[in-house]
C-alpha atoms as a PDB file:
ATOM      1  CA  UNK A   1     -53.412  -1.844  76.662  1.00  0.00           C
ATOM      2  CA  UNK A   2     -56.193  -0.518  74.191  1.00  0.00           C
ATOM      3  CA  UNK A   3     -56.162  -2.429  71.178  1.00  0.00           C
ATOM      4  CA  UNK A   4     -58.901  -1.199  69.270  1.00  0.00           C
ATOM      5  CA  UNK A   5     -62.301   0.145  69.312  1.00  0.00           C
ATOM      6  CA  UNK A   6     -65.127  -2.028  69.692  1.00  0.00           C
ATOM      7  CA  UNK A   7     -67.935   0.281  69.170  1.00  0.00           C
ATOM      8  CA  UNK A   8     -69.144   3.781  68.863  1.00  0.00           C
ATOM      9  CA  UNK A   9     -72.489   4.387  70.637  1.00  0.00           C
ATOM     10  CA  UNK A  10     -74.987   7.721  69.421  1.00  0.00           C
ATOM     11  CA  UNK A  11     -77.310   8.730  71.326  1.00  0.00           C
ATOM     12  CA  UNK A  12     -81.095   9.011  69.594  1.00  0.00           C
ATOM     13  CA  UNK A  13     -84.321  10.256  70.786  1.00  0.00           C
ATOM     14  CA  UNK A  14     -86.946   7.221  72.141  1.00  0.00           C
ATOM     15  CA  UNK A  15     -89.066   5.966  69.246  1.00  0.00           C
ATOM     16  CA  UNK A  16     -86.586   6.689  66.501  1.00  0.00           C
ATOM     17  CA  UNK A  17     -85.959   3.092  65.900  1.00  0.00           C
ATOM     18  CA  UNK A  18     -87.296   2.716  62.901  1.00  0.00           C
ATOM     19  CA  UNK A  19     -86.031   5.705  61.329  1.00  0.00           C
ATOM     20  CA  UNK A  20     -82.674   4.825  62.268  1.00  0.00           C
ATOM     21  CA  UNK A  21     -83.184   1.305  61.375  1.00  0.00           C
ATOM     22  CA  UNK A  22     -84.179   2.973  57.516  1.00  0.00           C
ATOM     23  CA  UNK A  23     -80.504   5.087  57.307  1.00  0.00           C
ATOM     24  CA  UNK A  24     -77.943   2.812  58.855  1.00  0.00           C
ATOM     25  CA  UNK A  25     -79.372  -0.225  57.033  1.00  0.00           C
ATOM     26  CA  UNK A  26     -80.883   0.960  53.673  1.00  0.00           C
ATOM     27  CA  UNK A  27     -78.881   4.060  53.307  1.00  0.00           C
ATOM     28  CA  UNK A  28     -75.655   3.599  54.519  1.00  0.00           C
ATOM     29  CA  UNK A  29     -75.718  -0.707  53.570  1.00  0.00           C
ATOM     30  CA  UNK A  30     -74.870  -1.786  57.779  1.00  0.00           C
ATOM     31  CA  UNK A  31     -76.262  -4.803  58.666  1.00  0.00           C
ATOM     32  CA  UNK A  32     -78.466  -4.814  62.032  1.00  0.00           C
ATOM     33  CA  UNK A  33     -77.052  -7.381  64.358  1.00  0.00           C
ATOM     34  CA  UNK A  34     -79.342  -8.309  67.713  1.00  0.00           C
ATOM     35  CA  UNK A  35     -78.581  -6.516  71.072  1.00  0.00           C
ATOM     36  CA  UNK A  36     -78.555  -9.058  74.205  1.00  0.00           C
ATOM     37  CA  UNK A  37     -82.039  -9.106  75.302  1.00  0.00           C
ATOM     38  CA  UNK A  38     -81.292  -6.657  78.927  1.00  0.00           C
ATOM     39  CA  UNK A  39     -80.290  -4.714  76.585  1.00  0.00           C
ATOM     40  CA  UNK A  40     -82.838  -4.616  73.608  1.00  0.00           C
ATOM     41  CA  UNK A  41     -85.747  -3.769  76.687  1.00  0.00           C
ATOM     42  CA  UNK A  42     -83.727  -0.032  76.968  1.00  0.00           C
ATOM     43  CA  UNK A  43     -84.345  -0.010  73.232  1.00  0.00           C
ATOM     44  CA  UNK A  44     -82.092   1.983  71.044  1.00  0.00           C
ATOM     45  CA  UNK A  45     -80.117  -0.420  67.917  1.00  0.00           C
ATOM     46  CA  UNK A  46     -77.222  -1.620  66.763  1.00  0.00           C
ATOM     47  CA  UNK A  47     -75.291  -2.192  63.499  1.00  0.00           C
ATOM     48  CA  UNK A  48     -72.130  -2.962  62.105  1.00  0.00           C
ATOM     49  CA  UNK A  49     -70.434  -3.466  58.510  1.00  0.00           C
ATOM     50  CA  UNK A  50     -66.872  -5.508  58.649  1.00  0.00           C
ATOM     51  CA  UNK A  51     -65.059  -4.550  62.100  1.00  0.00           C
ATOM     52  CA  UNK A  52     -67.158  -1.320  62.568  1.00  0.00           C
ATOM     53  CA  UNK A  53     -70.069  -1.457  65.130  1.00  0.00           C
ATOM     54  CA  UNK A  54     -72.565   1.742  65.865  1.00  0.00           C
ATOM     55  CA  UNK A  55     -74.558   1.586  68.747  1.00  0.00           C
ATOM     56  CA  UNK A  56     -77.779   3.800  68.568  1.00  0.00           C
ATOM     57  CA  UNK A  57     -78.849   4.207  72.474  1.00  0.00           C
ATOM     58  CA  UNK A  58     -82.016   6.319  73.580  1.00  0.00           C
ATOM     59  CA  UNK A  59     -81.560   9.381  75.302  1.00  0.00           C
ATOM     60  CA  UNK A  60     -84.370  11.150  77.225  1.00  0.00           C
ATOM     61  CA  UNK A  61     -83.021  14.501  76.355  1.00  0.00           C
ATOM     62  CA  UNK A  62     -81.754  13.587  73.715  1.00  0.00           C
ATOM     63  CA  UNK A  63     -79.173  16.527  71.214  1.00  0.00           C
ATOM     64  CA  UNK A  64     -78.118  15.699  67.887  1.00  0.00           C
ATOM     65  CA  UNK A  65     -74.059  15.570  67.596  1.00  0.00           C
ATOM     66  CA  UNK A  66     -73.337  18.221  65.346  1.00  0.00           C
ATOM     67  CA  UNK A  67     -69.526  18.480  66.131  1.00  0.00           C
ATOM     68  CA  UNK A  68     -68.390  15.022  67.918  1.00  0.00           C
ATOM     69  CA  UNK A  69     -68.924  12.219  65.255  1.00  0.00           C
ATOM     70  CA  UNK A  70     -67.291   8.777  64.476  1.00  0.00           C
ATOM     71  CA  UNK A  71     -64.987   9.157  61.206  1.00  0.00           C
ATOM     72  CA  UNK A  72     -66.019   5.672  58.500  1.00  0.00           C
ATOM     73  CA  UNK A  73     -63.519   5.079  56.264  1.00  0.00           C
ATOM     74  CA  UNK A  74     -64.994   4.246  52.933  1.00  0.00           C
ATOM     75  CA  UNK A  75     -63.801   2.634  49.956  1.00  0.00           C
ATOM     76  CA  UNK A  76     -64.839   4.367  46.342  1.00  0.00           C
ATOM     77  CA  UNK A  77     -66.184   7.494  48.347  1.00  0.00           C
ATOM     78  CA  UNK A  78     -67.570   9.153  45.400  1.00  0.00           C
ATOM     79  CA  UNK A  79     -69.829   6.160  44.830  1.00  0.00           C
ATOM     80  CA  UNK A  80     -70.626   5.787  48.543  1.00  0.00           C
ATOM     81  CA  UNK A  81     -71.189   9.413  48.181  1.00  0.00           C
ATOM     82  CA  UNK A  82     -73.775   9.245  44.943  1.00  0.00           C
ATOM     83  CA  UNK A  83     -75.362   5.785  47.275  1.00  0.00           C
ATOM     84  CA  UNK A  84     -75.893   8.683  50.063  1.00  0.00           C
ATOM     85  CA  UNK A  85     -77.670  11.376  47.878  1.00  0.00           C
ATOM     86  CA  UNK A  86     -79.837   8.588  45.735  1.00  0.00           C
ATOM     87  CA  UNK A  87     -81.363   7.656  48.816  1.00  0.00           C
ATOM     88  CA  UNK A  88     -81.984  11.146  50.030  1.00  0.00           C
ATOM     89  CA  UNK A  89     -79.022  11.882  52.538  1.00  0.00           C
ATOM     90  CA  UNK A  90     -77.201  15.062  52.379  1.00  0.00           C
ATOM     91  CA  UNK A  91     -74.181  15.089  51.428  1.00  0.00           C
ATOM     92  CA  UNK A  92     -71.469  17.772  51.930  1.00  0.00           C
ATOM     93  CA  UNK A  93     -67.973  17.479  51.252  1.00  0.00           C
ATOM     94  CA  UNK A  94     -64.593  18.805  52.507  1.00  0.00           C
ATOM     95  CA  UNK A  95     -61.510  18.976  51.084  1.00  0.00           C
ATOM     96  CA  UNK A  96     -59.421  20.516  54.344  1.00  0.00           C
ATOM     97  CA  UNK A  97     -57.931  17.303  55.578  1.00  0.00           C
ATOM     98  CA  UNK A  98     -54.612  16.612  53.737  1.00  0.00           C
ATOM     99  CA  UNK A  99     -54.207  13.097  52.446  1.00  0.00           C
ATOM    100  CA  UNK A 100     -57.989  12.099  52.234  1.00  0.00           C
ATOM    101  CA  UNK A 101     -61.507  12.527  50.515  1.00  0.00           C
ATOM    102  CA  UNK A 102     -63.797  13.528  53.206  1.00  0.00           C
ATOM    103  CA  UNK A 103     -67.565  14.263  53.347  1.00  0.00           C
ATOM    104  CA  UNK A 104     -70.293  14.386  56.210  1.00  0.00           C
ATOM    105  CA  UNK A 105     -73.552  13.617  56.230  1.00  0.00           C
ATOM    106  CA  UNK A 106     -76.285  13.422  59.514  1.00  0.00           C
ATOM    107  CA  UNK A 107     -77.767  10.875  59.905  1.00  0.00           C
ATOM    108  CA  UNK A 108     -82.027  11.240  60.732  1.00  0.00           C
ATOM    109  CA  UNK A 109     -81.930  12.551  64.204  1.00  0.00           C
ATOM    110  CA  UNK A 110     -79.326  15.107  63.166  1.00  0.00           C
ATOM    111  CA  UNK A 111     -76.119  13.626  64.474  1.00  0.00           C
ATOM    112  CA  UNK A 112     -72.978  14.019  62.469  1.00  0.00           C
ATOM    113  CA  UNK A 113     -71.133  11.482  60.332  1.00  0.00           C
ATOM    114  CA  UNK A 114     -67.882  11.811  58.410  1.00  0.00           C
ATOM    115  CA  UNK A 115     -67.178   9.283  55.838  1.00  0.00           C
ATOM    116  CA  UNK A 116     -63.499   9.268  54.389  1.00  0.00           C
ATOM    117  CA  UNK A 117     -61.076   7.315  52.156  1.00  0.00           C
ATOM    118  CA  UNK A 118     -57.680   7.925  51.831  1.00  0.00           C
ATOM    119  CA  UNK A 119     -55.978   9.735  48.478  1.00  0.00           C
ATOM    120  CA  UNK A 120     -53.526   7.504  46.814  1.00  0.00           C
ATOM    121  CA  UNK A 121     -50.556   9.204  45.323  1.00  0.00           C
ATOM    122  CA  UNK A 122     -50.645   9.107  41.083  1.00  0.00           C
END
């Protein structure tokens, strides 16, 4: 039986490590953790922040995501939000999902990110 997921891998062009390493960590506040060393010799990094882990994996032909994305649930989005644009991420919300705050952003080889936080009731 599934219980949960573990991980959510992107894909990323080769060489982008450091790029990647600049938004997931400095932008978006994940914390790189190591990748087992068979691995870390395909390249590509990884990240998490609490339970959530994203894998970043090279891809030789590599395409941005610009509809499939993992959905982070945020606490204080607009903050998160303001974080985002401070540190030169676009930002664009979306107010078509009942129930939540929503926005998306891409992330710096163009794949999409949505970042929400459920509306409580006044």
């Amino acid at each position: 039986m599934i219980t949960a997921v573990d991980h959510v891998q992107l894909a990323a062009p080769r060489g982008s490590e450091d790029r990647l390493r600049a938004y997931y960590a400095d932008v978006l506040g994940m914390t790189e953790i190591p990748k087992p060393p068979v691995l870390a010799a395909r390249g590509g990094c990884w990240f998490e922040a609490g339970a959530v882990q994203l894998h970043l994996g090279m891809e030789e032909d590599f395409r941005a995501a610009k509809k499939a994305h993992p959905g982070l649930r945020v606490t204080d989005i607009e903050a998160y939000a303001a974080r985002l644009e401070a540190r030169g991420a676009r930002v664009t919300w979306d107010d078509t999902l009942p129930g939540y705050r929503r926005f998306y952003s891409e992330d710096p080889v163009g794949n999409r990110l949505e970042f929400l936080e459920p509306v409580t009731a006044p």
